[in-house]
Protein backbone atom coordinates (compact mmCIF):
# COMPACT_ATOMS: atom_id res chain seq x y z
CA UNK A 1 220.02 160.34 289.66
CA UNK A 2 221.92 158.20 292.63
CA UNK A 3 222.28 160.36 295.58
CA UNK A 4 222.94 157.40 298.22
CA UNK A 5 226.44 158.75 298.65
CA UNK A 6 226.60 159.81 302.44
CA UNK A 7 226.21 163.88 303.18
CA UNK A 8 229.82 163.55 305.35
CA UNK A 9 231.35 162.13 302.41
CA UNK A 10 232.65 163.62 299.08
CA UNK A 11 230.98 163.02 295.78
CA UNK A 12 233.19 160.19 294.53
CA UNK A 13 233.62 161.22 290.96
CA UNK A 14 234.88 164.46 292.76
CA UNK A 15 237.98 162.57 293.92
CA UNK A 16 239.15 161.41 290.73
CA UNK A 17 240.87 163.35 288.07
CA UNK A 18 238.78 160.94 285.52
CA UNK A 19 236.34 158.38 285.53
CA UNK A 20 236.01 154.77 283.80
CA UNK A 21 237.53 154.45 280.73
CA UNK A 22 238.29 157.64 280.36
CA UNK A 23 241.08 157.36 282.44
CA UNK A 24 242.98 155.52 279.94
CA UNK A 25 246.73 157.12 279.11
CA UNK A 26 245.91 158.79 275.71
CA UNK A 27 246.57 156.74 272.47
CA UNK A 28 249.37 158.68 271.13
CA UNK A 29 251.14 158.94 274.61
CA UNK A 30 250.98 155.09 274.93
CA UNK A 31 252.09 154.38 271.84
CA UNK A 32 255.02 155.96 273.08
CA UNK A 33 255.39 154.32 276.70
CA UNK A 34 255.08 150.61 274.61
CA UNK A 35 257.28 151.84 272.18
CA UNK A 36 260.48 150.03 272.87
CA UNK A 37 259.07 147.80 275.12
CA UNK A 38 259.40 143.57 274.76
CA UNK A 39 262.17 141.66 273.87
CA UNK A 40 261.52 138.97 276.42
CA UNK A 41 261.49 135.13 275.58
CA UNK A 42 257.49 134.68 274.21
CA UNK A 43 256.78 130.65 274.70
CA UNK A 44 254.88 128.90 271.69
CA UNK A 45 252.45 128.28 274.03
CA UNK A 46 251.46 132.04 274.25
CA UNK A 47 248.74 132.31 272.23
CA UNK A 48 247.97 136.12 272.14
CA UNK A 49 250.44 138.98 273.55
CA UNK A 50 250.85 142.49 273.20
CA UNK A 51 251.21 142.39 269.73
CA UNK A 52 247.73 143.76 268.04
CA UNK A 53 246.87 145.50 271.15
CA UNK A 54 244.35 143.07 271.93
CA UNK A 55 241.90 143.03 274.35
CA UNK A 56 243.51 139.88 276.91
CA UNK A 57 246.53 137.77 276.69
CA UNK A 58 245.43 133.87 275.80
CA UNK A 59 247.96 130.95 277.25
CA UNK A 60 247.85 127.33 275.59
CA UNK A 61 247.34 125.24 278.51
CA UNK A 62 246.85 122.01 276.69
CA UNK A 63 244.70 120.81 273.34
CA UNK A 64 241.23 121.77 274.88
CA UNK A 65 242.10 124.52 276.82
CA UNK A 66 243.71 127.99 276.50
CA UNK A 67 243.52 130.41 279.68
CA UNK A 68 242.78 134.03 279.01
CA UNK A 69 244.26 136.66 281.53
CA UNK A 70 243.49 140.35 281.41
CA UNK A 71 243.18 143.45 283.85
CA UNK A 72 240.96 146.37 284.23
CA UNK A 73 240.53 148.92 286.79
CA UNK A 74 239.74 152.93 287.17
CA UNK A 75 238.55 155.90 289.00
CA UNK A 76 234.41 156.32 289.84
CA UNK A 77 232.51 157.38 286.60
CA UNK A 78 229.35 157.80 289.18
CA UNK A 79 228.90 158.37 292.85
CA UNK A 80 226.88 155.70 294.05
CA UNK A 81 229.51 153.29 295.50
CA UNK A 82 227.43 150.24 294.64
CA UNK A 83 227.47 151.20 291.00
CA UNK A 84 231.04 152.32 290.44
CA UNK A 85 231.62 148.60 291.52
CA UNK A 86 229.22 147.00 289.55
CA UNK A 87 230.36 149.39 285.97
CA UNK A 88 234.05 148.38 286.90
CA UNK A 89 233.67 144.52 287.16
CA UNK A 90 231.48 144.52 284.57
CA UNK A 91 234.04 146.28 282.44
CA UNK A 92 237.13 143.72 283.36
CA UNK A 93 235.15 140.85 282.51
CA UNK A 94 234.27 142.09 279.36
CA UNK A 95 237.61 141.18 277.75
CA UNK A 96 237.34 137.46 278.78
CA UNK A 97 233.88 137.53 276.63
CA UNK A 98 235.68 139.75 273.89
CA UNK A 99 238.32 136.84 273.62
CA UNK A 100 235.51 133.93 272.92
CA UNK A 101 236.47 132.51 276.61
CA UNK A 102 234.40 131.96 279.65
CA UNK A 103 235.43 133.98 282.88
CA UNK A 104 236.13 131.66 285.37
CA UNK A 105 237.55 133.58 288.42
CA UNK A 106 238.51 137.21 289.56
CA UNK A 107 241.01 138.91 291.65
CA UNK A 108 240.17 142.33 293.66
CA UNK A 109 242.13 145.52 292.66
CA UNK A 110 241.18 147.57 295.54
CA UNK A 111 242.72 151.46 296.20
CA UNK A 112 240.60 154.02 298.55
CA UNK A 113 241.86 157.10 300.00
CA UNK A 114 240.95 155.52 303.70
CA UNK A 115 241.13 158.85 305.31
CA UNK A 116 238.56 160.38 303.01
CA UNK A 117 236.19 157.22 302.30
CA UNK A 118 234.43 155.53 305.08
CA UNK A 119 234.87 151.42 305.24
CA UNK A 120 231.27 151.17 304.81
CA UNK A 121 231.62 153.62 300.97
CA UNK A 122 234.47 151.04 300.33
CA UNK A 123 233.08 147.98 301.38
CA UNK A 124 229.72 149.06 299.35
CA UNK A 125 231.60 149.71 296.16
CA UNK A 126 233.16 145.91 296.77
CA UNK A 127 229.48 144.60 297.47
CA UNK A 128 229.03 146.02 293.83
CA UNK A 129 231.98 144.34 291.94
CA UNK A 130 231.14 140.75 293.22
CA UNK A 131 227.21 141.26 292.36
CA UNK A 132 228.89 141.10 288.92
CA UNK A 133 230.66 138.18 289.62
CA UNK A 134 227.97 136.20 291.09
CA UNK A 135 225.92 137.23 287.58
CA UNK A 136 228.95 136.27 285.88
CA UNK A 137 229.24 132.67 287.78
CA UNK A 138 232.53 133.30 289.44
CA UNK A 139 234.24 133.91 292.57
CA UNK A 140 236.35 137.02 293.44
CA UNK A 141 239.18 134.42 294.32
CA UNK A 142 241.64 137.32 296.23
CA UNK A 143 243.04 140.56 295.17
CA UNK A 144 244.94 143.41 296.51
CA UNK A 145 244.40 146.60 298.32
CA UNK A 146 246.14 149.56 298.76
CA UNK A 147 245.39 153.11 300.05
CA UNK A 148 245.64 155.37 297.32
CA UNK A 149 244.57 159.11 296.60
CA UNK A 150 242.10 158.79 294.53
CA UNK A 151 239.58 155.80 294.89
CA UNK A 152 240.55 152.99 292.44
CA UNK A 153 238.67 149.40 291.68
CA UNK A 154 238.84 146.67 289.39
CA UNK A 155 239.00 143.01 288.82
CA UNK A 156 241.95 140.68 287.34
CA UNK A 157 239.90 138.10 285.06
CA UNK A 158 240.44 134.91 284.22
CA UNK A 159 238.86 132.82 281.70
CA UNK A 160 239.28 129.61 279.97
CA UNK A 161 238.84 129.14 275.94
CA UNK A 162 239.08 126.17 273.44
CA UNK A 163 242.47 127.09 271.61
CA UNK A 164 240.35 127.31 267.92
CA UNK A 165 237.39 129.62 269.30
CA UNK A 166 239.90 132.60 270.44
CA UNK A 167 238.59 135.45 268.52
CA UNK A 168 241.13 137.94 268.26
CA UNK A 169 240.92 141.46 266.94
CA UNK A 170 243.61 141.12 264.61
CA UNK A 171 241.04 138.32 262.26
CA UNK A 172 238.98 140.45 260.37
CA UNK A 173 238.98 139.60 256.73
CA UNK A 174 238.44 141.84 253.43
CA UNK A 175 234.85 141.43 252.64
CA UNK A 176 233.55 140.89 256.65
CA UNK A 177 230.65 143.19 257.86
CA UNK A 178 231.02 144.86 261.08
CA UNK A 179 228.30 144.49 264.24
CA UNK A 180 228.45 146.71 267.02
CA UNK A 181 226.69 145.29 270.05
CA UNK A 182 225.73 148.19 272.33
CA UNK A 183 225.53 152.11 271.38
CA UNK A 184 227.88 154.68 272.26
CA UNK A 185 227.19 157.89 273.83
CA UNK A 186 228.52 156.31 278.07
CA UNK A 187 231.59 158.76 278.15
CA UNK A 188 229.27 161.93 276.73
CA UNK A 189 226.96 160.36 279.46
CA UNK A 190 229.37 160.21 282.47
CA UNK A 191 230.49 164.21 281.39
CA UNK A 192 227.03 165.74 282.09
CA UNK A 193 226.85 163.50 285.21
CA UNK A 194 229.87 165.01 286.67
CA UNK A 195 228.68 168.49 285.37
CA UNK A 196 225.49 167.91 287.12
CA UNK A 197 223.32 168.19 284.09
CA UNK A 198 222.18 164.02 283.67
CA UNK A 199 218.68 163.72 284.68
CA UNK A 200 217.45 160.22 286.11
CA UNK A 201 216.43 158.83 283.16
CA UNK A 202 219.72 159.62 281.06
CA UNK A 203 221.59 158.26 284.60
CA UNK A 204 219.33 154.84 284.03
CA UNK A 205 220.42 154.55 280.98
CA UNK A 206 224.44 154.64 281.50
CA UNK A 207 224.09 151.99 284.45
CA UNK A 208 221.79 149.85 281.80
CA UNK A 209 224.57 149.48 279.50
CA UNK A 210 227.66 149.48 281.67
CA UNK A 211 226.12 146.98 283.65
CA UNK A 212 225.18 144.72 280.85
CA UNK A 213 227.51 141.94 280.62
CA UNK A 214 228.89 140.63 277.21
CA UNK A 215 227.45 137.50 277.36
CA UNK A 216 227.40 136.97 273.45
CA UNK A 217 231.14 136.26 273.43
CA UNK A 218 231.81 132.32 273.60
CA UNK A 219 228.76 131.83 271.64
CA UNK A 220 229.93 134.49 268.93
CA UNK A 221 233.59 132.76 268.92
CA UNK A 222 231.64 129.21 268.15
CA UNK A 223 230.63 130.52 265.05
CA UNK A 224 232.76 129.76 261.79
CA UNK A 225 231.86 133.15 260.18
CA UNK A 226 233.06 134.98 263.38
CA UNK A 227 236.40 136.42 262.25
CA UNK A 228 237.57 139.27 264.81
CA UNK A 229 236.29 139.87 268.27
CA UNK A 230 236.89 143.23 270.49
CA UNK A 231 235.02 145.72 272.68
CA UNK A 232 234.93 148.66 272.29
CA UNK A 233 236.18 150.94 275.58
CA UNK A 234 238.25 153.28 276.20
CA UNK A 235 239.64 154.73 272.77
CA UNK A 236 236.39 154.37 271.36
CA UNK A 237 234.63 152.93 268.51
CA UNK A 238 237.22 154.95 266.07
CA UNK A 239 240.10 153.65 268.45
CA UNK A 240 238.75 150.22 268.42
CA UNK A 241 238.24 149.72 264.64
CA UNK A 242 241.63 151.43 264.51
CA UNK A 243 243.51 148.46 266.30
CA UNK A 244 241.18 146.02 264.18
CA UNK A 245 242.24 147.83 260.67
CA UNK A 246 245.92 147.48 261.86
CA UNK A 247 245.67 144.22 263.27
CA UNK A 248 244.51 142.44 260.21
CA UNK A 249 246.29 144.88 257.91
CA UNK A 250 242.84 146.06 256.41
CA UNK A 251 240.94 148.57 255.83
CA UNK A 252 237.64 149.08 258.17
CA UNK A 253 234.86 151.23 256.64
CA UNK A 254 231.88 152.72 259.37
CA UNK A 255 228.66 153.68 257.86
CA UNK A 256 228.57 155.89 260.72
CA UNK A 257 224.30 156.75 260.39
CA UNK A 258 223.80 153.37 261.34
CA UNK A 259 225.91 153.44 264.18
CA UNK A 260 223.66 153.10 267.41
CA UNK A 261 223.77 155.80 269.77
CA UNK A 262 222.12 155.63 273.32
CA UNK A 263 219.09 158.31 273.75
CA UNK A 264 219.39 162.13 274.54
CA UNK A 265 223.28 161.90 273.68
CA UNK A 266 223.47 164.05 270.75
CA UNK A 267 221.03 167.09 273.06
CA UNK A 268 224.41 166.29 275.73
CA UNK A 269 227.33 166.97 273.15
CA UNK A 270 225.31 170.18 271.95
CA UNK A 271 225.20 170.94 275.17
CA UNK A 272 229.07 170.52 276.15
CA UNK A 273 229.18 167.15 277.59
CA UNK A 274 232.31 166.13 275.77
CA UNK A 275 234.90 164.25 277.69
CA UNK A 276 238.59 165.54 277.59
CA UNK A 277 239.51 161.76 276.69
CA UNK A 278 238.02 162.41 273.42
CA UNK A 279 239.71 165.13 272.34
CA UNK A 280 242.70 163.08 273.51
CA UNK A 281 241.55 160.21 271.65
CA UNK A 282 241.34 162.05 268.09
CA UNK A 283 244.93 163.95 268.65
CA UNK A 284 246.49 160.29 269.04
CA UNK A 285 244.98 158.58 265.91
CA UNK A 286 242.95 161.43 263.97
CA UNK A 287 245.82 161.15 261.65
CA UNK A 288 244.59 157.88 260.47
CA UNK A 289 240.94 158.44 259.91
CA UNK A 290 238.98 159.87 256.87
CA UNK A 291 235.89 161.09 257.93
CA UNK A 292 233.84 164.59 257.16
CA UNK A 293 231.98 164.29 260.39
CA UNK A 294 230.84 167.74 262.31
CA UNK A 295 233.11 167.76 265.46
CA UNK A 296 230.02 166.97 267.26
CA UNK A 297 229.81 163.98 265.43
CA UNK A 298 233.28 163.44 265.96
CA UNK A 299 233.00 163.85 269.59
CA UNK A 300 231.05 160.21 269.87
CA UNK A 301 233.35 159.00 267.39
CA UNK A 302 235.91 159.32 269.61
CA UNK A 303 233.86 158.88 272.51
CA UNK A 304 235.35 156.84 275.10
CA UNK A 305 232.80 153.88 276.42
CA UNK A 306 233.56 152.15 279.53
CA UNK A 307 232.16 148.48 279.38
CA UNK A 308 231.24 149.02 275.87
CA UNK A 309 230.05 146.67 273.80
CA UNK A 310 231.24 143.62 270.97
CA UNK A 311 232.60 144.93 267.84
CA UNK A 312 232.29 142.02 265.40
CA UNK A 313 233.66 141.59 262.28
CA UNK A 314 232.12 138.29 260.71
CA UNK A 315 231.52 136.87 256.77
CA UNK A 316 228.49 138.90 255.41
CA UNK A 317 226.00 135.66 255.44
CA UNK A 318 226.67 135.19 259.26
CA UNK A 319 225.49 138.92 260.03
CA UNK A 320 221.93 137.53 260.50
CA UNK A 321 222.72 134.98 263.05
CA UNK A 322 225.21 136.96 265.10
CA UNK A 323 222.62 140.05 265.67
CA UNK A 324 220.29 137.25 266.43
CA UNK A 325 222.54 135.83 269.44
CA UNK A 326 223.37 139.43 270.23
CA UNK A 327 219.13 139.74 271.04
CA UNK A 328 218.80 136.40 272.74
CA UNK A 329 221.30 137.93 275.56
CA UNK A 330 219.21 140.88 275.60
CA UNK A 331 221.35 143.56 273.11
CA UNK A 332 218.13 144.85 271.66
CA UNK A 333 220.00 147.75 270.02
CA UNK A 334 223.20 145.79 268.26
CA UNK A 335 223.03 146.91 265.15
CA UNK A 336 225.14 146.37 261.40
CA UNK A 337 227.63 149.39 261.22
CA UNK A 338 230.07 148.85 258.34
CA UNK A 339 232.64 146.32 256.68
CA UNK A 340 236.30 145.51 256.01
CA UNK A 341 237.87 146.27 252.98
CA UNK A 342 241.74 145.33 251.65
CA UNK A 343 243.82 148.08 252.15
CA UNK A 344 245.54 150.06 249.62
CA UNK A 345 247.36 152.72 251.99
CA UNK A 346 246.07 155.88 253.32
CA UNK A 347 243.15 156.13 256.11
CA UNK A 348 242.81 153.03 258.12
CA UNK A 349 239.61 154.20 258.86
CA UNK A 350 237.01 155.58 256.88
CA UNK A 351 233.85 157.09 257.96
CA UNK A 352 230.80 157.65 255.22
């Protein structure tokens, strides 16, 4: 486990009331905040909106072109200042590749309790962010700071997509087969770090996949068989499917023991490590999932991942080739975990 965080200073997951994606205002609650908003003039050229929920807004800016704009930012899911950086740009970039597009540039979203946090913490948990970056090919291009409470960071990112290879998550058709790209388990992970019970190994493991940037996307979006694109964060992998079920007014099925799961997980849940997001998570949407799961199988259904990976829903004689791309970039555990089926009412989502 990390322990480069100096002795003066706090822990920094000890500042925050939540860490990474878990921070996110609970589904049912934002449901309600978005409830009556819009109205506002929406250009043709406004390719994606707030519409399906989906994962970055998209912008025709001429016949080649399309830019995609999105935002991301949260409190420390681990201490080491480097690595809260690296998890959180990682993360915001993640919905340029989840749209098909290419990031291009980033903007800082920068707020530190100055009085508590030295500059050298901060400027360490910056260093992280644009390490992303440069492995992404892009410049952090400006941003904003502010001094807040509890430490915040994040990136605005900004990516560029041929109009006819956005991959929304509102495309998935009856008959598709689902492919998840990385396993869940990182907000079950994150709990027993902040509990003190993640040993260095298990602590290896979450920066392995929150670091891990989704590559695959522009290369999954060239395929014709690629229908839908997200990834899965926050509201986790039964959130996620959710907004694709609703999205393409289907029905999305999750043949949930082939559903990849990062090691020593399950020992964690048994053990407590459940976030209060996922509880949160379940009370906002349980309503429209059918599922027989054992709530500690629930738990990582509900799980919420920050910089999670691709959920793809593609033609079945494409799942081949896009868990072969998903390998090239390195996503050794990506795995088939269901389909989508026309939907005749009830569940949206139905675990077997």
């Amino acid at each position: 486990m990390s322990t480069t965080t100096p002795a003066a200073e706090p822990r920094l997951t000890s500042l925050s009331h939540g860490g990474g994606c878990g921070c996110k205002i609970a589904p049912g609650v934002l449901s309600e905040i978005l409830r009556n908003q819009g109205g506002l003039p929406v250009p043709p050229e406004l390719l994606v909106g707030i519409e399906t929920a989906d994962d970055a807004a998209v912008y025709r800016l001429n016949d080649e072109q399309a830019l995609i704009a999105t935002t991301d930012f949260f409190m420390p899911i681990v201490d080491d200042p480097h690595d809260f950086g690296r998890i959180a740009a990682t993360n915001a970039i993640s919905d340029v590749y989840a749209m098909g597009g290419k990031p291009i540039l980033a903007l800082a979203i920068v707020g530190m309790p100055v009085n508590v946090l030295s500059t050298a913490t901060i400027g360490r948990i910056l260093a992280g962010g644009q390490s992303v970056c440069q492995a992404a090919g892009i410049p952090i291009a400006g941003g904003h700071t502010i001094d807040s409470v509890e430490p915040i960071y994040g990136l605005v990112a900004l990516g560029l997509v041929h109009p006819d290879r956005v991959r929304r998550n509102a495309g998935a058709q009856p008959g598709d087969r689902l492919v998840l790209g990385k396993p869940l388990g990182v907000g079950v992970l994150s709990a027993a770090f902040k509990k003190e019970q993640l040993d260095a190994a298990g602590y290896a493991r979450m920066i392995d996949t929150t670091t891990r940037l989704n590559t695959p996307g522009p290369a999954l979006a060239a395929l014709p068989g690629v229908h839908a694109l997200t990834d899965v964060t926050g509201f986790g992998i039964a959130g996620h499917g959710l907004e694709m079920a609703r999205g393409a007014n289907c029905q999305v099925l999750l043949d949930w023991a082939r559903v990849p799961v990062l090691e020593g997980v399950r020992e964690l849940v048994a053990a407590g490590c459940v976030t209060g997001a996922s509880g949160r998570n379940w009370q906002g949407y349980g309503a429209e999932v059918a599922s027989t799961l054992s709530d500690a199988e629930r738990a990582l259904l509900t799980d919420p991942q920050t910089s999670g990976g691709l959920l793809v829903s593609c033609a079945p004689g494409s799942v081949e080739e896009v868990l072969a791309l998903f390998r090239a970039h390195g996503f050794a555990q990506a795995a088939e975990i269901g389909e989508v089926q026309a939907w005749a009412g009830g569940p949206r989502l139905v675990v077997r």
